[in-house]
Each structure stands twice: as structure tokens, then as C-alpha cells.
Protein backbone atom coordinates (compact mmCIF):
# COMPACT_ATOMS: atom_id res chain seq x y z
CA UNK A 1 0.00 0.00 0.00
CA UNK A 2 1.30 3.49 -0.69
CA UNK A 3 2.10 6.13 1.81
CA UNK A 4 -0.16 8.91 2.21
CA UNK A 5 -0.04 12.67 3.48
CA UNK A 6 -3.53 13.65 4.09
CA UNK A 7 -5.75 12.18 1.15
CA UNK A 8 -2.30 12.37 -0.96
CA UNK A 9 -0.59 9.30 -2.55
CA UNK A 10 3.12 9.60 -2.01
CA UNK A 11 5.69 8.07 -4.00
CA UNK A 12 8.54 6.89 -2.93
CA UNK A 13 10.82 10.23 -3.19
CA UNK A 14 8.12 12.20 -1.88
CA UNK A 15 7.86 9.50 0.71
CA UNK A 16 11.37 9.94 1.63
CA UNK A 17 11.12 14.29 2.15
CA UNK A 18 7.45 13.97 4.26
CA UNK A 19 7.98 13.22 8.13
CA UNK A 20 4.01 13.04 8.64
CA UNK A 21 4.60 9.45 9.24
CA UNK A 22 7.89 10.39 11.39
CA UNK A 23 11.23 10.11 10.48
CA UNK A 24 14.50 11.37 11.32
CA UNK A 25 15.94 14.89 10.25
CA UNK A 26 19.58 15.13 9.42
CA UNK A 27 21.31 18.59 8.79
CA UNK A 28 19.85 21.95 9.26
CA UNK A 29 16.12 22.22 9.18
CA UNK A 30 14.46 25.48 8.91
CA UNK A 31 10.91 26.05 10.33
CA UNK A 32 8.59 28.54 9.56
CA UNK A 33 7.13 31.43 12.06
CA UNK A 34 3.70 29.22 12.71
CA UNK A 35 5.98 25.53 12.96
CA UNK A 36 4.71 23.65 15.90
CA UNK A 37 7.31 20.67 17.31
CA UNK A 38 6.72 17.82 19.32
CA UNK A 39 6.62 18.55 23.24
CA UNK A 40 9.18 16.46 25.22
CA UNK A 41 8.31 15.27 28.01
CA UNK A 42 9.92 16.53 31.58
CA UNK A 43 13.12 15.46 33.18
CA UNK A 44 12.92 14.42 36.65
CA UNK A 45 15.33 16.28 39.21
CA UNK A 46 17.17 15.75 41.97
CA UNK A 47 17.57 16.87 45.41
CA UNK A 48 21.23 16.37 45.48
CA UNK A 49 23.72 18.14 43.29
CA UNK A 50 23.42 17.71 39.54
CA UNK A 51 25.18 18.14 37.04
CA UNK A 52 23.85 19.36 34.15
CA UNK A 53 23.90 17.89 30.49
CA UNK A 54 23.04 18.85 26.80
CA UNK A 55 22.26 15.31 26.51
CA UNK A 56 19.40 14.93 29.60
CA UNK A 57 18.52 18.48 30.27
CA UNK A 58 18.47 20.74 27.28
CA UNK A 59 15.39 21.84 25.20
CA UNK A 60 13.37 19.97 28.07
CA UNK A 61 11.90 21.21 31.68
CA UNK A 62 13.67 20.08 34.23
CA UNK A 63 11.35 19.51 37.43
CA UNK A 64 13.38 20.13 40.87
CA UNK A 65 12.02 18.43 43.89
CA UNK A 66 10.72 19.97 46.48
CA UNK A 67 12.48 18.49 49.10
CA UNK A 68 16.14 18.99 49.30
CA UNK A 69 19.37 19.68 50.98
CA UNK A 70 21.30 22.56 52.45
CA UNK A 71 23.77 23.90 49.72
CA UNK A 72 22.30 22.00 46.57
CA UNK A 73 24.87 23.31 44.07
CA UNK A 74 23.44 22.26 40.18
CA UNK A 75 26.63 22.69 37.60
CA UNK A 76 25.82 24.08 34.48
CA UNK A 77 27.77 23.07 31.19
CA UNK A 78 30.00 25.46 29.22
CA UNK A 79 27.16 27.71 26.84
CA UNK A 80 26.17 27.14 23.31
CA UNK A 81 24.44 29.73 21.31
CA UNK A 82 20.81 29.03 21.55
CA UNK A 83 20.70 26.05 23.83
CA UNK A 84 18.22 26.76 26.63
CA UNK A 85 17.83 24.86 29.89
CA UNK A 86 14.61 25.39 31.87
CA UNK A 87 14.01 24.71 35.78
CA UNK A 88 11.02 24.38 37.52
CA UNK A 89 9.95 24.20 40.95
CA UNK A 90 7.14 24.31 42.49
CA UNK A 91 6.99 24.22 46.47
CA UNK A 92 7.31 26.77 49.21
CA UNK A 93 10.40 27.72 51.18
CA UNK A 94 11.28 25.70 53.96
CA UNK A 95 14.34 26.67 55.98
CA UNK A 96 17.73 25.45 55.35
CA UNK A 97 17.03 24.51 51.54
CA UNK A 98 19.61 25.99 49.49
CA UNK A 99 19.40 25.77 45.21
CA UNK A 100 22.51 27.27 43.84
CA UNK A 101 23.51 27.02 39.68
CA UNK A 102 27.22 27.45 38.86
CA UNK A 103 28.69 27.54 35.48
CA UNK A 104 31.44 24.88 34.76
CA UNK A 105 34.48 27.00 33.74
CA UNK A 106 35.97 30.05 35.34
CA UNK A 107 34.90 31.78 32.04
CA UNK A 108 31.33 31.39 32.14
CA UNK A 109 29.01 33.74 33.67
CA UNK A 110 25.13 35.01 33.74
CA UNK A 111 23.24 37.68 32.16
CA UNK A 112 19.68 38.77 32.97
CA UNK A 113 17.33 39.64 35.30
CA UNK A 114 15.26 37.48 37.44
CA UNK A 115 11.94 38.73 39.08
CA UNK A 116 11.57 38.15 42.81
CA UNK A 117 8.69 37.54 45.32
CA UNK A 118 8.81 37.38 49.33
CA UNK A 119 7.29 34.43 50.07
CA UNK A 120 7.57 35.25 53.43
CA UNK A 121 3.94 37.37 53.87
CA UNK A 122 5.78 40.24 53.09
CA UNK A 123 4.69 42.10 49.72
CA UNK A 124 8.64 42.70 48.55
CA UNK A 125 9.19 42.96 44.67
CA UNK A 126 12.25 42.67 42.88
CA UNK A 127 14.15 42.05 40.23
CA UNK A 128 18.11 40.78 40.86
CA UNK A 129 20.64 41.23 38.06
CA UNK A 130 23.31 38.98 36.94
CA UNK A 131 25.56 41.60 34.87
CA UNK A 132 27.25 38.72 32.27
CA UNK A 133 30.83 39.64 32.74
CA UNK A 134 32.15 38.77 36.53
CA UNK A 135 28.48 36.28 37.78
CA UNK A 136 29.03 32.78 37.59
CA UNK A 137 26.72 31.60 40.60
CA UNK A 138 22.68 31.86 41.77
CA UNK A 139 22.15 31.17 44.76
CA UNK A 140 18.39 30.64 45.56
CA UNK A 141 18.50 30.98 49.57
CA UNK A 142 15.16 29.29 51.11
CA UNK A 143 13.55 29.16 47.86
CA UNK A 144 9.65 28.43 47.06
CA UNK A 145 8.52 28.56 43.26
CA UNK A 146 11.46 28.30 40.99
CA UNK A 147 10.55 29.21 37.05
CA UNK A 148 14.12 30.17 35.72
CA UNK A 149 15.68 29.91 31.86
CA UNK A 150 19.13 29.58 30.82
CA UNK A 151 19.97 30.24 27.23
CA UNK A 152 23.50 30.12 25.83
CA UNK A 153 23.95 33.44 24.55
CA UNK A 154 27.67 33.01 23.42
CA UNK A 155 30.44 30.31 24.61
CA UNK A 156 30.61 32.07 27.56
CA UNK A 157 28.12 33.55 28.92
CA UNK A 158 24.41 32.47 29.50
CA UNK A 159 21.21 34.91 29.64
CA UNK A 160 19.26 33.61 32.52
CA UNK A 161 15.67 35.24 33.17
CA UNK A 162 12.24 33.83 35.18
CA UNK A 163 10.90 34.50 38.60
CA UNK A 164 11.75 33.10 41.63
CA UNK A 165 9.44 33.04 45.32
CA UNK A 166 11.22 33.31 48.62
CA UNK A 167 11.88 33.69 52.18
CA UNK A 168 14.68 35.59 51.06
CA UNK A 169 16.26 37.67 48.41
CA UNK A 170 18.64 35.21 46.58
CA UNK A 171 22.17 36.57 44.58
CA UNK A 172 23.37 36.24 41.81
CA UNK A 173 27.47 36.98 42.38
């Protein structure tokens, strides 16, 4: 029987450039403005250190529990242009949790602002900034929600934006 797109009979070479049936792209591939992808599914977390992969963690969410340790430090590979890392958490702060991300080299650092919210029944806003050139470390200090992006802006550096909830103000240094 002959493969069909829709209520079209492919051949064979048209066959071979369709992926409605799925297949595997190889090369560049360049999407249109209205291009919807396949959703990936969420990477599980961990309340110990991680670190962090192209291979496990990029393109997907990562979900962070919401139990963990004092001083959780979460490594983050050298930067690629356009490769974005996501983390999610959703809890609220507890005392002595501790969510820090570092970058892997000494070279690496973090651009961007990140929106904050005192969790703590107070009504403080802010915003902390991460200036790109001397920031290599976040350190979420008794954090709640966590909704935070990392995307490789060059081989060194990483633009990092999202919102974070709080007991208290984290840093970005």
C-alpha cells in the first residue's frame, strides 16, 4: 500500500522528504514562524547536586524536587548559542534549603534579570541582576517557586531570566 499525506498518494521520493509518518531529520532544518514541534516530556530532578547535560537536560523542563538539601549546588555546562535549559519548581520555602547554579568554567558567567517575590507574607518585589561579565553563581537561599531559563547566549556567557518566590532575596554573584 502506498504512503499517504492527508488524502495524498506519495511516491517513494516524496515519501522519503514527508515526516508526517515520522522520520529522522539530518542537517539543518528550517521552520517557519507558525511551525509547531513535538513537546518532550519533563526530566525528573534531583535533590542532590546535579550536574547538568546537553544530553538529559536541554530543550526539556527540568522539574526540581521539592524536598532537598542545604547547599544544593546544580553545575551548568559550558554555553552554546541558543541552547536553553529550563528549571522548575514548584513548592514553598522551607528553611535550610539551598538551590545554587554554577557555570562549569571560570569563564562562564550570567546575564539577565530574574523577578523576585517574598514568600515570606511580606509584599517585597524585585528584580536581581546577573551583569554577564564577573556572575558565575545563583544562589536561591530558602527558595519556594522556581521558574528560571538559561539560554546560551555566546560560549561564555548564559542569559538567565524567570521569577523566583522566597523567604529571602537570593544573589546572583
Amino acid at each position: 500500500m502506498a504512503n499517504r499525506a492527508g488524502k495524498y498518494k506519495l511516491s517513494k521520493k516524496e515519501s522519503a522528504l514527508s515526516l508526517v509518518d515520522g522520520g529522522t531529520v539530518t542537517g539543518n532544518l528550517t521552520l517557519g514562524a507558525d511551525t509547531q514541534l513535538q513537546i518532550t516530556s519533563p526530566v525528573s530532578g534531583s535533590a542532590t547536586a546535579m550536574t547538568i547535560s546537553k544530553a538529559t537536560h536541554a530543550g526539556r523542563t527540568v522539574m526540581l524536587p521539592q524536598n532537598v538539601a542545604a547547599g544544593v549546588v546544580h553545575v551548568m555546562p559550558a554555553p552554546e548559542v541558543g541552547v536553553h535549559y529550563h528549571f522548575v519548581r514548584v513548592g514553598t520555602a522551607v528553611a535550610n534549603e539551598d538551590i545554587s547554579f554554577a557555570s562549569d568554567a571560570a569563564s562562564a558567567f550570567f546575564e539577565g534579570a530574574i523577578g523576585f517575590h517574598d514568600d515570606a507574607g511580606g509584599s517585597d518585589l524585585g528584580t536581581v541582576y546577573c551583569d554577564g561579565t564577573t556572575e558565575d553563581l545563583i544562589d536561591l537561599k530558602v527558595p519556594g517557586a522556581v521558574d528560571l531559563h538559561f539560554v546560551g547566549k555566546s560560549s561564555t556567557v548564559y542569559y538567565v531570566y524567570g521569577n523566583v518566590s522566597s523567604a529571602t532575596i537570593f544573589t546572583c554573584t
